[in-house]
C-alpha atoms as a PDB file:
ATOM      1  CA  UNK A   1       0.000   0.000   0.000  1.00  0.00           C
ATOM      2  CA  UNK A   2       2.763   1.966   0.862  1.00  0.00           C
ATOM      3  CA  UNK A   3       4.604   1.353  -2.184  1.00  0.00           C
ATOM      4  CA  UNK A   4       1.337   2.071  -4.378  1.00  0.00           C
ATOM      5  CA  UNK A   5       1.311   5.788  -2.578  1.00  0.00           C
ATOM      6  CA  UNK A   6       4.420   5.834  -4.074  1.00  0.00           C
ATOM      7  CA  UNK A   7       4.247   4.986  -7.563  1.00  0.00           C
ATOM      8  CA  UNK A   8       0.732   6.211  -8.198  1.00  0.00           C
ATOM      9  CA  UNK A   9       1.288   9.948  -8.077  1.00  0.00           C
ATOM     10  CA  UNK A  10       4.370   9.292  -9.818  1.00  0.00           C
ATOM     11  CA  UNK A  11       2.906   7.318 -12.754  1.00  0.00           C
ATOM     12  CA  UNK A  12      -0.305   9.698 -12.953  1.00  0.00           C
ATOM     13  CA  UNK A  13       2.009  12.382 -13.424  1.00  0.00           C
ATOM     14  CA  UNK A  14       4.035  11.576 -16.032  1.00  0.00           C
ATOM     15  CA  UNK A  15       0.825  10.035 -18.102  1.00  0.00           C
ATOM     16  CA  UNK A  16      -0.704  13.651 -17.645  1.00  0.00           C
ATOM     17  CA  UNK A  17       2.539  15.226 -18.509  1.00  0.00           C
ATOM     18  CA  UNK A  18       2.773  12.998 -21.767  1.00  0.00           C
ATOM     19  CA  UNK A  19      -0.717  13.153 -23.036  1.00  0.00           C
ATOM     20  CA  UNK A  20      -0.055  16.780 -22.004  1.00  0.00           C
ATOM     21  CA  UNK A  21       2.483  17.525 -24.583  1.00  0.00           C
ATOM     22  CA  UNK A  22       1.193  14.394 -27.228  1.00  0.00           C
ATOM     23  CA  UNK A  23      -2.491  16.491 -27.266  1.00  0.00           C
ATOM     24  CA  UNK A  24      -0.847  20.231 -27.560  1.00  0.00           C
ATOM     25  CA  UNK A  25       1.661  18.803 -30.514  1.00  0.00           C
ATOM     26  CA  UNK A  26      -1.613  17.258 -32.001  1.00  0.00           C
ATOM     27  CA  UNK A  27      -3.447  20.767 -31.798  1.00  0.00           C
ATOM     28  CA  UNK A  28      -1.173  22.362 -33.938  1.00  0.00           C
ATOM     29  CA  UNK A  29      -2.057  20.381 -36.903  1.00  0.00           C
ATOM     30  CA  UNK A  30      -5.625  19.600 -35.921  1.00  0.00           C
ATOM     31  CA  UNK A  31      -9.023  19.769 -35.936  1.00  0.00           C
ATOM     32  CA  UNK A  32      -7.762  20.707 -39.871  1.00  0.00           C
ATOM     33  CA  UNK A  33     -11.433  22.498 -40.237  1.00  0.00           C
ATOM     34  CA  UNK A  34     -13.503  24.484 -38.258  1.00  0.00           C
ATOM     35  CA  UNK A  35     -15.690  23.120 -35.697  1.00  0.00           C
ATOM     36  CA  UNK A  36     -19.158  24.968 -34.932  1.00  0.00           C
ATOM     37  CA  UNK A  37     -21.948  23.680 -33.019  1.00  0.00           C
ATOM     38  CA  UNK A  38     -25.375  25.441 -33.437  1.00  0.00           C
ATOM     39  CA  UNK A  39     -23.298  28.333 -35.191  1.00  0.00           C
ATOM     40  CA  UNK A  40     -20.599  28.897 -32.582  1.00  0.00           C
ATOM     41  CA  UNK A  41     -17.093  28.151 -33.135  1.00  0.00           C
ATOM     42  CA  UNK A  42     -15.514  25.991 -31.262  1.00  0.00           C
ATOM     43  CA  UNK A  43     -12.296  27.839 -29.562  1.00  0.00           C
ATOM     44  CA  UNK A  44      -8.687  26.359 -31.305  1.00  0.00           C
ATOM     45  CA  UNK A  45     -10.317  24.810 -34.048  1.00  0.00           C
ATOM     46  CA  UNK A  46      -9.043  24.944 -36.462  1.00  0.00           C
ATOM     47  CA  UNK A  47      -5.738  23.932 -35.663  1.00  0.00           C
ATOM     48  CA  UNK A  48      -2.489  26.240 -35.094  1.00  0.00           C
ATOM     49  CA  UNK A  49      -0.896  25.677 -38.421  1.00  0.00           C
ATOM     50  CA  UNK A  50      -4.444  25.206 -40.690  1.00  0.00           C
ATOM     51  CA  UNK A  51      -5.634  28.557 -38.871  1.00  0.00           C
ATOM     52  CA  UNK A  52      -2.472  30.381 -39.464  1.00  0.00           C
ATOM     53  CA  UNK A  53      -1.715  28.411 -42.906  1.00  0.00           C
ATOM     54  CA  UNK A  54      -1.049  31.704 -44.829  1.00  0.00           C
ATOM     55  CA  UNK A  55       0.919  33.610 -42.342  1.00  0.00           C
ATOM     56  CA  UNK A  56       2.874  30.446 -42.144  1.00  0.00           C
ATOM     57  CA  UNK A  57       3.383  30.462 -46.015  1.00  0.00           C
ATOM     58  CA  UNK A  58       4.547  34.144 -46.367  1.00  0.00           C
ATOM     59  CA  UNK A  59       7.367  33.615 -43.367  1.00  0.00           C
ATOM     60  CA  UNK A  60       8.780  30.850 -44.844  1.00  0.00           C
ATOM     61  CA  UNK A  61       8.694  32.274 -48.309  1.00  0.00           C
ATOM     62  CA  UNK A  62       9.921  35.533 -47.132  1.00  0.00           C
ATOM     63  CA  UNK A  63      12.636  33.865 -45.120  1.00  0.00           C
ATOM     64  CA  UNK A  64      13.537  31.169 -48.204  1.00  0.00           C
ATOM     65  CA  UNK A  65      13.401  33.641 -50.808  1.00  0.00           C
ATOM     66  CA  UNK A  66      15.565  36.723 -48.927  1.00  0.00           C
ATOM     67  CA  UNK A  67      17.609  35.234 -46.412  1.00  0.00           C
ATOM     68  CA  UNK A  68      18.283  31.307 -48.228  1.00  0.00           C
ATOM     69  CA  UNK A  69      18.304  31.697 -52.318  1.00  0.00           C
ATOM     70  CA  UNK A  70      19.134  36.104 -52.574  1.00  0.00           C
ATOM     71  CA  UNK A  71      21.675  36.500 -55.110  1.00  0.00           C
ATOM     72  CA  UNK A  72      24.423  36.548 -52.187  1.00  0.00           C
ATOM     73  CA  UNK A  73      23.890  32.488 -51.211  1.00  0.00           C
ATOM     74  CA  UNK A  74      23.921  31.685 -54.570  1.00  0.00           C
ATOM     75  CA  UNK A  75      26.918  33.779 -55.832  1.00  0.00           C
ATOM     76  CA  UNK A  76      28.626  32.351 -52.730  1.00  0.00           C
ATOM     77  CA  UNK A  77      28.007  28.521 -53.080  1.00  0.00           C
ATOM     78  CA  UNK A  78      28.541  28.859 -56.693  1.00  0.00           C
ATOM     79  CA  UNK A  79      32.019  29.754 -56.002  1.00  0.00           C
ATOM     80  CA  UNK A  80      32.245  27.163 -53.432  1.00  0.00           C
ATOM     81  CA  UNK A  81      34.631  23.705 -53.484  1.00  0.00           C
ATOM     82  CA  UNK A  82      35.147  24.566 -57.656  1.00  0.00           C
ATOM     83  CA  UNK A  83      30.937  24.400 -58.095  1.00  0.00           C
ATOM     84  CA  UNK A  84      31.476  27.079 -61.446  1.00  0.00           C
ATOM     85  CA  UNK A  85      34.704  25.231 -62.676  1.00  0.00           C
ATOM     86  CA  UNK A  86      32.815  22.100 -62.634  1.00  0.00           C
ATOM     87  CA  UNK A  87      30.342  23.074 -64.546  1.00  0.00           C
ATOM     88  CA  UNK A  88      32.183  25.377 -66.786  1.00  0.00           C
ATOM     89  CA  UNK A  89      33.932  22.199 -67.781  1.00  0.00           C
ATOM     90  CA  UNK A  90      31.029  19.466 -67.459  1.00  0.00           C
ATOM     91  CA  UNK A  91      29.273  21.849 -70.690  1.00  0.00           C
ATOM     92  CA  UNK A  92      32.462  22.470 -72.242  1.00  0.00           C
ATOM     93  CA  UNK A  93      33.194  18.599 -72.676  1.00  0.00           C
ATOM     94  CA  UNK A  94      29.606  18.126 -73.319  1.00  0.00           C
ATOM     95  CA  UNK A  95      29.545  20.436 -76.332  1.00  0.00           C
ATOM     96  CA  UNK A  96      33.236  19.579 -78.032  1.00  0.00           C
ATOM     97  CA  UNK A  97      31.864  15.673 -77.380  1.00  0.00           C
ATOM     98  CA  UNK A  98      28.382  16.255 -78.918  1.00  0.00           C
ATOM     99  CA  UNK A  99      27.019  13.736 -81.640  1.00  0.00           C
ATOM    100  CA  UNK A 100      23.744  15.606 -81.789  1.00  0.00           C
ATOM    101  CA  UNK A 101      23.128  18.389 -84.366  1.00  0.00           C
ATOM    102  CA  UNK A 102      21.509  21.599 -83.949  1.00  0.00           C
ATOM    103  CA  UNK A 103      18.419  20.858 -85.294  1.00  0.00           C
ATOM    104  CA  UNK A 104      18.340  17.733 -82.606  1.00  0.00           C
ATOM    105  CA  UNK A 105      16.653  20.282 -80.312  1.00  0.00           C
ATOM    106  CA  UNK A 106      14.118  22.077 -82.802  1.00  0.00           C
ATOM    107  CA  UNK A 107      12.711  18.588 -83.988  1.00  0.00           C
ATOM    108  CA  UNK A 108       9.633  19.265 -82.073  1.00  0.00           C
ATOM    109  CA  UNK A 109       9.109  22.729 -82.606  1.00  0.00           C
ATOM    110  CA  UNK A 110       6.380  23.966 -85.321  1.00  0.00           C
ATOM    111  CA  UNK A 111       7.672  27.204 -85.368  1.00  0.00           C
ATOM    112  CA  UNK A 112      11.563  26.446 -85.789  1.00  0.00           C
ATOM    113  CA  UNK A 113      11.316  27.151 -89.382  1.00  0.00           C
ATOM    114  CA  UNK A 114       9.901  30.683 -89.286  1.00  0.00           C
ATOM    115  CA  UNK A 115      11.874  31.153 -86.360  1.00  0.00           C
ATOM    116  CA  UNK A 116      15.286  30.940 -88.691  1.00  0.00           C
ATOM    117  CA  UNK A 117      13.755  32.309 -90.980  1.00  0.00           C
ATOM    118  CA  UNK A 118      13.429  35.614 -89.231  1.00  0.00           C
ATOM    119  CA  UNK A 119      16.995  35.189 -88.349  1.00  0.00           C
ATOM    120  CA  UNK A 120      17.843  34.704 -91.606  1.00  0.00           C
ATOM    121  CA  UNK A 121      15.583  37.858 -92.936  1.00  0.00           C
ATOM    122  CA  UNK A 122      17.167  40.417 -90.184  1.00  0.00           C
ATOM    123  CA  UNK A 123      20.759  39.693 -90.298  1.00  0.00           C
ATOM    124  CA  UNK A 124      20.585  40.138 -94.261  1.00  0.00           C
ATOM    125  CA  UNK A 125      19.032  43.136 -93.584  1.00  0.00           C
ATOM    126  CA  UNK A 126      21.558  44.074 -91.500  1.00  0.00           C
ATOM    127  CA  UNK A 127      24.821  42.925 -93.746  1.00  0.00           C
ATOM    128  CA  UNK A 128      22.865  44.546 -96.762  1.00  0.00           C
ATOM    129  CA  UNK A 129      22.648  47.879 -95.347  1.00  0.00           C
ATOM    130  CA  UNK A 130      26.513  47.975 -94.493  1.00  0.00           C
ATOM    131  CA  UNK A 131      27.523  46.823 -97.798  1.00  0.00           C
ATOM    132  CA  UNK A 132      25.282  49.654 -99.408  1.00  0.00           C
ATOM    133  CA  UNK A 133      27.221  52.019 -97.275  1.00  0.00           C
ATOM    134  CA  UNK A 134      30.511  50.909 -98.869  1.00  0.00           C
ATOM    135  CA  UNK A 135      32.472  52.618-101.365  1.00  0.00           C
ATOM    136  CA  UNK A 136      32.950  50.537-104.191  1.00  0.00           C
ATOM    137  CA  UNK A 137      35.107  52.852-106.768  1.00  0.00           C
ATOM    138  CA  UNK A 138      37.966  52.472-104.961  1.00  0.00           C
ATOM    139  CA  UNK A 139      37.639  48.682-104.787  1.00  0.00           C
ATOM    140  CA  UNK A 140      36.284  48.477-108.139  1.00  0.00           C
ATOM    141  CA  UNK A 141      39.340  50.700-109.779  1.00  0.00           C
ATOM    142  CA  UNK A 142      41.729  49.021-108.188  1.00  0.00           C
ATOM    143  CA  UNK A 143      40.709  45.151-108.945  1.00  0.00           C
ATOM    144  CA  UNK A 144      40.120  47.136-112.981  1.00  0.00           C
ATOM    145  CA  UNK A 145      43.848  48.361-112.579  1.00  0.00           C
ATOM    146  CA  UNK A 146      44.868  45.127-111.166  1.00  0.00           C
ATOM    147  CA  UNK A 147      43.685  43.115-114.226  1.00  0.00           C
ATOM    148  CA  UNK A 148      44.609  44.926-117.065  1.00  0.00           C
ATOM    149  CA  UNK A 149      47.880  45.171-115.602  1.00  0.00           C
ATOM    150  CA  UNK A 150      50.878  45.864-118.197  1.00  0.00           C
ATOM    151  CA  UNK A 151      47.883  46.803-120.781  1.00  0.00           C
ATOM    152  CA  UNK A 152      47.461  50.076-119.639  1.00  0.00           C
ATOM    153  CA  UNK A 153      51.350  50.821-120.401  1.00  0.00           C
ATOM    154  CA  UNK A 154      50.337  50.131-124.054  1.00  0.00           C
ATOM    155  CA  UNK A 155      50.610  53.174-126.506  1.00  0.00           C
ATOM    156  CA  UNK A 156      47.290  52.795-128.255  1.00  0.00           C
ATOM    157  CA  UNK A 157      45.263  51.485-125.602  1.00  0.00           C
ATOM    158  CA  UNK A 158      46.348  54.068-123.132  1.00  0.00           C
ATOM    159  CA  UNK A 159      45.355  56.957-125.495  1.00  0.00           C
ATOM    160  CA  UNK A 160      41.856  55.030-125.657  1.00  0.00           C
ATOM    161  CA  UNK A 161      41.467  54.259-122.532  1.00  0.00           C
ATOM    162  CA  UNK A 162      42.901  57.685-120.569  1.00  0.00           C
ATOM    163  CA  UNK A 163      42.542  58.140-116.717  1.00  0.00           C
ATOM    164  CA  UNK A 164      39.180  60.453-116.825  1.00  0.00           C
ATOM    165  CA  UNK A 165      37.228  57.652-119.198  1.00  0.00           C
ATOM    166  CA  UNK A 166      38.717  55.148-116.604  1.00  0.00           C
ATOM    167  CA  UNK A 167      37.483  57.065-113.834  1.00  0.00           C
ATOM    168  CA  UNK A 168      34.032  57.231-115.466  1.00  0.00           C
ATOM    169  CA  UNK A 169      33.930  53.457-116.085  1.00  0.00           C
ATOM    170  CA  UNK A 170      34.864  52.516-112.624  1.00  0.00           C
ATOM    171  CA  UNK A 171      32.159  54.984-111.276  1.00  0.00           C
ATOM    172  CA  UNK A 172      29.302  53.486-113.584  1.00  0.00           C
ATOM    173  CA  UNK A 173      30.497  50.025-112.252  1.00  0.00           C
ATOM    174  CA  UNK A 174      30.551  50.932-108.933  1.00  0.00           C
ATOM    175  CA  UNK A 175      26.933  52.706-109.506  1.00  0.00           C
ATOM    176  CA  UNK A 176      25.657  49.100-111.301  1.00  0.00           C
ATOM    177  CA  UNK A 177      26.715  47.651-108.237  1.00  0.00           C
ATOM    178  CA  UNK A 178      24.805  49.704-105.577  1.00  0.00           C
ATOM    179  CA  UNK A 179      22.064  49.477-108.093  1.00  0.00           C
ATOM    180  CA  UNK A 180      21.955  45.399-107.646  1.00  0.00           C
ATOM    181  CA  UNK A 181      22.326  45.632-104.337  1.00  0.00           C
ATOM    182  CA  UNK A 182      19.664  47.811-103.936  1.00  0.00           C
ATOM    183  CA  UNK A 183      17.231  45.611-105.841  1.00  0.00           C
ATOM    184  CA  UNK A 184      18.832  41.869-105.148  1.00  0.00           C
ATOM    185  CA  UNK A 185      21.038  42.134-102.461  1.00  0.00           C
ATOM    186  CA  UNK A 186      18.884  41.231 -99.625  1.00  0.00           C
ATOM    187  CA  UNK A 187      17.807  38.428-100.792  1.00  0.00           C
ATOM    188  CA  UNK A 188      20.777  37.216-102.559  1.00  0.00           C
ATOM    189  CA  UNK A 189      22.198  37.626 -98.338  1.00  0.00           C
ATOM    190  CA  UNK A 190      19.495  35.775 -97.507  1.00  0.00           C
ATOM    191  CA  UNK A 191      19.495  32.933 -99.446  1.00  0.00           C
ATOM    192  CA  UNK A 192      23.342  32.621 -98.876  1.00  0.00           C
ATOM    193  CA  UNK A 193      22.956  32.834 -95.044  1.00  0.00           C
ATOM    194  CA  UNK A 194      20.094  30.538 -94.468  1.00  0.00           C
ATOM    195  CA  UNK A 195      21.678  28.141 -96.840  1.00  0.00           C
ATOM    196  CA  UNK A 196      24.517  28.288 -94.605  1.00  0.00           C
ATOM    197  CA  UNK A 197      22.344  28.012 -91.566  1.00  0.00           C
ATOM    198  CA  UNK A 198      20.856  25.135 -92.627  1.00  0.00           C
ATOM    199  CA  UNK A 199      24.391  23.275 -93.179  1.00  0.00           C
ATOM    200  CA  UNK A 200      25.372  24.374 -89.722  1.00  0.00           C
ATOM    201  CA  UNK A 201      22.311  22.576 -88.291  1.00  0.00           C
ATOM    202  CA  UNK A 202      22.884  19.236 -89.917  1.00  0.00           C
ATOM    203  CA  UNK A 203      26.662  19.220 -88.002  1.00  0.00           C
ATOM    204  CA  UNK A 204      27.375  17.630 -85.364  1.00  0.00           C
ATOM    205  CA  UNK A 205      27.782  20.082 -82.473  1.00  0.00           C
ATOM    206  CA  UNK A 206      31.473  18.673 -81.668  1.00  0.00           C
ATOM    207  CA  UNK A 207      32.345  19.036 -85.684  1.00  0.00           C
ATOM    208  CA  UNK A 208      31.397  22.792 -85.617  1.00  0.00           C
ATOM    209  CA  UNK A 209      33.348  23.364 -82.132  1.00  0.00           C
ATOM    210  CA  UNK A 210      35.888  21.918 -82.922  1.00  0.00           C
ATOM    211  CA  UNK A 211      36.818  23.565 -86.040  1.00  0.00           C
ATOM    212  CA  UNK A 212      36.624  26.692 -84.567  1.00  0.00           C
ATOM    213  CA  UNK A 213      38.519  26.082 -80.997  1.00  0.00           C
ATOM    214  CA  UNK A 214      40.267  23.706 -78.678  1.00  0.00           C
ATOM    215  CA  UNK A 215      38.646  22.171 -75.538  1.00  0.00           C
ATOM    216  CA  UNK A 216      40.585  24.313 -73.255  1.00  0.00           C
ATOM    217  CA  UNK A 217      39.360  27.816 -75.548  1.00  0.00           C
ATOM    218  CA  UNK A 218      35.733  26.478 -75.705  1.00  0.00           C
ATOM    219  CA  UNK A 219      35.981  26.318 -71.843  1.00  0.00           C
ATOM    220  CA  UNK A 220      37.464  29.813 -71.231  1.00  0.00           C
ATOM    221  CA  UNK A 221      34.161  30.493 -73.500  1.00  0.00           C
ATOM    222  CA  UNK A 222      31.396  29.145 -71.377  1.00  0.00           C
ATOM    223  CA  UNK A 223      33.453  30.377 -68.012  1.00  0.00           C
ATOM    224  CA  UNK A 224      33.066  34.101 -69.744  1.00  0.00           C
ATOM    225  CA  UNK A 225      29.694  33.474 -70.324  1.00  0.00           C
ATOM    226  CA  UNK A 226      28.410  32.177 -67.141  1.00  0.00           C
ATOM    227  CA  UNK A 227      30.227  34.828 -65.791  1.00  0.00           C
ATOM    228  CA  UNK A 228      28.228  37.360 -67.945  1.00  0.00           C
ATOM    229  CA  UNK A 229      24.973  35.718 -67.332  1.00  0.00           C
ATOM    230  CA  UNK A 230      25.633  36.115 -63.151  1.00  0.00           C
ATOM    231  CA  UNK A 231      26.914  39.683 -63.274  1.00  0.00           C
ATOM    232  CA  UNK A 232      24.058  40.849 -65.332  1.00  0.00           C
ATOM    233  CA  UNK A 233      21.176  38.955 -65.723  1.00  0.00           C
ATOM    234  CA  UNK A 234      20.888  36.478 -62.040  1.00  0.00           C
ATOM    235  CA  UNK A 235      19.348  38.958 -60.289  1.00  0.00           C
ATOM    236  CA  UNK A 236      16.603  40.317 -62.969  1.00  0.00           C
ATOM    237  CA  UNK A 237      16.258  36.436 -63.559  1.00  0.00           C
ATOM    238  CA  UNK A 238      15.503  36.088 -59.657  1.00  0.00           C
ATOM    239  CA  UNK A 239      13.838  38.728 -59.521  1.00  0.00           C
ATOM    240  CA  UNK A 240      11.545  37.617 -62.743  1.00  0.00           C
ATOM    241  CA  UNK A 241      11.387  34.092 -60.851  1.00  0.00           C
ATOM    242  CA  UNK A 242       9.900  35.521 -57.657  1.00  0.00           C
ATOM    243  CA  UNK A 243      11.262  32.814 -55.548  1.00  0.00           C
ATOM    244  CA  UNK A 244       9.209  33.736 -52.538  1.00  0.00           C
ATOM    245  CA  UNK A 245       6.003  34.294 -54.013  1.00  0.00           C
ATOM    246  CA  UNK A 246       6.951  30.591 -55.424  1.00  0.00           C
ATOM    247  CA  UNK A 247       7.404  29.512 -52.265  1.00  0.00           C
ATOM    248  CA  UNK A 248       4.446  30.753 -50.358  1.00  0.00           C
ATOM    249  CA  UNK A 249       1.918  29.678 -52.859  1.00  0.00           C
ATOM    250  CA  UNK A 250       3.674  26.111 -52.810  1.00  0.00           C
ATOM    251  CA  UNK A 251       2.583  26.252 -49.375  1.00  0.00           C
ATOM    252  CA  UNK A 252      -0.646  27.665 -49.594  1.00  0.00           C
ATOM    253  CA  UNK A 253      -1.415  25.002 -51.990  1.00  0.00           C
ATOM    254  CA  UNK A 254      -0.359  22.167 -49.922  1.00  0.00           C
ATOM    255  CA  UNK A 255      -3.539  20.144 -47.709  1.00  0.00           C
ATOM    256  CA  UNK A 256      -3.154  20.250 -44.169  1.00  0.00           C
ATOM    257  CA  UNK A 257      -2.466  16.637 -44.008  1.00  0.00           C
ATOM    258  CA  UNK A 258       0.633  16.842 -46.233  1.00  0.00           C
ATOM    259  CA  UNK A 259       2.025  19.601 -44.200  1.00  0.00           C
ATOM    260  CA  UNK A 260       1.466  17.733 -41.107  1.00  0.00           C
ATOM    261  CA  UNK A 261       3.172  14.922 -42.677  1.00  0.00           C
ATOM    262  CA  UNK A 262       5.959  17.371 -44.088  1.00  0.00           C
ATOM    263  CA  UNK A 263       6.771  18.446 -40.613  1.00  0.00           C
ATOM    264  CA  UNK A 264       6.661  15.139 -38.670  1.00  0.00           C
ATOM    265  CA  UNK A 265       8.864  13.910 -41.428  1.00  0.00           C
ATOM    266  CA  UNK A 266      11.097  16.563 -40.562  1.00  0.00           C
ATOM    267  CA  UNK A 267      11.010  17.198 -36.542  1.00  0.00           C
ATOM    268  CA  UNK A 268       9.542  13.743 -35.655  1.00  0.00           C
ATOM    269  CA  UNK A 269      12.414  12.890 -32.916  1.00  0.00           C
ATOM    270  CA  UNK A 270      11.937  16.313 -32.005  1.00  0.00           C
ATOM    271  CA  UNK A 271       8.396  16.497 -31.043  1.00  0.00           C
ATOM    272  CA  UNK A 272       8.309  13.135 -29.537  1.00  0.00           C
ATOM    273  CA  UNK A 273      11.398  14.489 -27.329  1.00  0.00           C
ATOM    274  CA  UNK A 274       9.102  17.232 -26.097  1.00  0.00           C
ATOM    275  CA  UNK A 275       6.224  14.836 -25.356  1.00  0.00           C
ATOM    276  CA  UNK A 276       8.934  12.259 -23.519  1.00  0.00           C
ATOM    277  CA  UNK A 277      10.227  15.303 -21.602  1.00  0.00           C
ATOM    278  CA  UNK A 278       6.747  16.079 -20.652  1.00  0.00           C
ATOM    279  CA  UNK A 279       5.946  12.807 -18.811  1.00  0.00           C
ATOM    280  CA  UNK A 280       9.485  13.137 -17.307  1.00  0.00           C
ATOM    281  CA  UNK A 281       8.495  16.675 -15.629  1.00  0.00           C
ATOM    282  CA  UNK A 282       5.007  15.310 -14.797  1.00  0.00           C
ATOM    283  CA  UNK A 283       6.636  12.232 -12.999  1.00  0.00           C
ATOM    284  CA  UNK A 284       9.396  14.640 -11.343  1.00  0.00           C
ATOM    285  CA  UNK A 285       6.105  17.158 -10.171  1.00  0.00           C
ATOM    286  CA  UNK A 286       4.925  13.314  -9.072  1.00  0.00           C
ATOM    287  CA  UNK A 287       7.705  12.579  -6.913  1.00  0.00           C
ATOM    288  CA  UNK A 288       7.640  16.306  -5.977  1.00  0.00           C
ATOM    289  CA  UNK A 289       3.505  15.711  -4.422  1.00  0.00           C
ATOM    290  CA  UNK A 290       4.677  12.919  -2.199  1.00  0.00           C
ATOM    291  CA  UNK A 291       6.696  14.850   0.119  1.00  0.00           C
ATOM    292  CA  UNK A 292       4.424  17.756   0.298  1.00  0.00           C
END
């Protein structure tokens, strides 16, 4: 009997101590809906985390998407244990060992074909409108000079052909040839570029590489231009992403029951540490009663 005086308060403390902490873990997840009866809400229902589900979601998406992933993080574990060198060189090798061609990745795309030709259309534009701007007299007297060579130092063909009728010749060629520009040059570009276009996207990537580079050039290559895509464009690109507003509304969209699950998956040891400590404090309070 004495013994049972004992062990009772001790025992009825630490089960009220456990089911304690085991009930108030439970609450934050549940009731998971509202609970009224004849109109009046029952008070913590719903649940901590259900009730406060948004506030929840904008914390953590605040806190993942300024404080975890800012530009700062991701500059700075980028730079980390040779992360950027590895990849600089993983794409490098990737591209100078390549098999597949160009038009590998636009197989699948209905509007590849208008695409380059749009490419095709502006950068002829483009070439056309700097070759009109050229001076072709020069270039056309000297490649006239050039051939006729040790004929103009002939007698009766230098009378003919004196410098102010070569001058005018030259200038009417040189005028025939802005002329044709102006009416077929754009599309004579065009056809030239797009045919080459099209050649270029029946190569293998590694046969176009490397004629134009070695491994360790095409490699200084992608290192400038990750290096130009992170100085300029990461943070628009974060920016653009939104990571936070990503995050909350992954939240926000999750059911209660997968967040619970989430959590527990998470902190499990951690919350049943709380609701072991809590039968060890009720059995301590338990020992505590018998010698008041």
């Amino acid at each position: 009997m004495e013994i049972l005086k004992v062990i009772l308060p001790v025992l009825v403390g630490a089960t009220i101590g456990y089911f304690t902490n085991f009930l108030a873990i439970k609450m934050l997840f549940r009731p998971r809906k509202e609970v009224r009866i004849k109109g009046v809400r029952l008070p913590f229902t719903p649940g901590i985390i259900p009730k406060n589900q948004p506030r929840l979601a904008a914390a953590i998406g605040a806190t993942v998407g300024e404080h975890l992933l800012n530009m700062e993080t991701i500059k700075e574990s980028f730079q980390k244990n040779g992360t950027k060198e590895k990849l600089v060189k993983k794409v490098a090798t990737a591209l100078y060992e390549s098999d597949a061609c160009f038009k590998d990745f636009f197989s699948l795309d209905e509007n590849h074909g208008d695409m380059i030709d749009r490419f095709c259309t502006v950068l002829a534009t483009s070439v056309c409108d700097k070759v009109k701007q050229m001076e072709f007299k020069p270039i056309v007297a000297k490649i006239g000079q050039e051939a006729m060579g040790d004929l103009l130092n002939n007698v009766v063909i230098s009378v003919i052909l004196t410098e102010e009728r070569q001058d005018a010749i030259y200038e009417r060629i040189a005028q025939a040839i802005h002329g044709y520009l102006e009416a077929n040059g754009e599309e004579m570009i065009r056809s030239a570029i797009l045919q080459n276009v099209t050649e270029l996207e029946g190569k293998p990537i590694k046969e176009i590489v490397q004629a134009g580079t070695s491994q360790e050039g095409l490699e200084n290559l992608v290192l400038y231009v990750v290096n130009l895509m992170a100085n300029r464009y990461a943070t628009q690109v974060l920016q653009a992403v939104d990571i936070s507003s990503m995050v909350r509304d992954k939240i926000m969209s999750m059911d209660v029951a997968e967040l619970e699950r989430l959590t527990l998956s998470v902190c499990n040891k951690e919350l049943q540490a709380v609701i072991n400590l809590g039968a060890l404090i009720g059995a301590v309070i338990g020992v505590i009663n018998i010698f008041i």
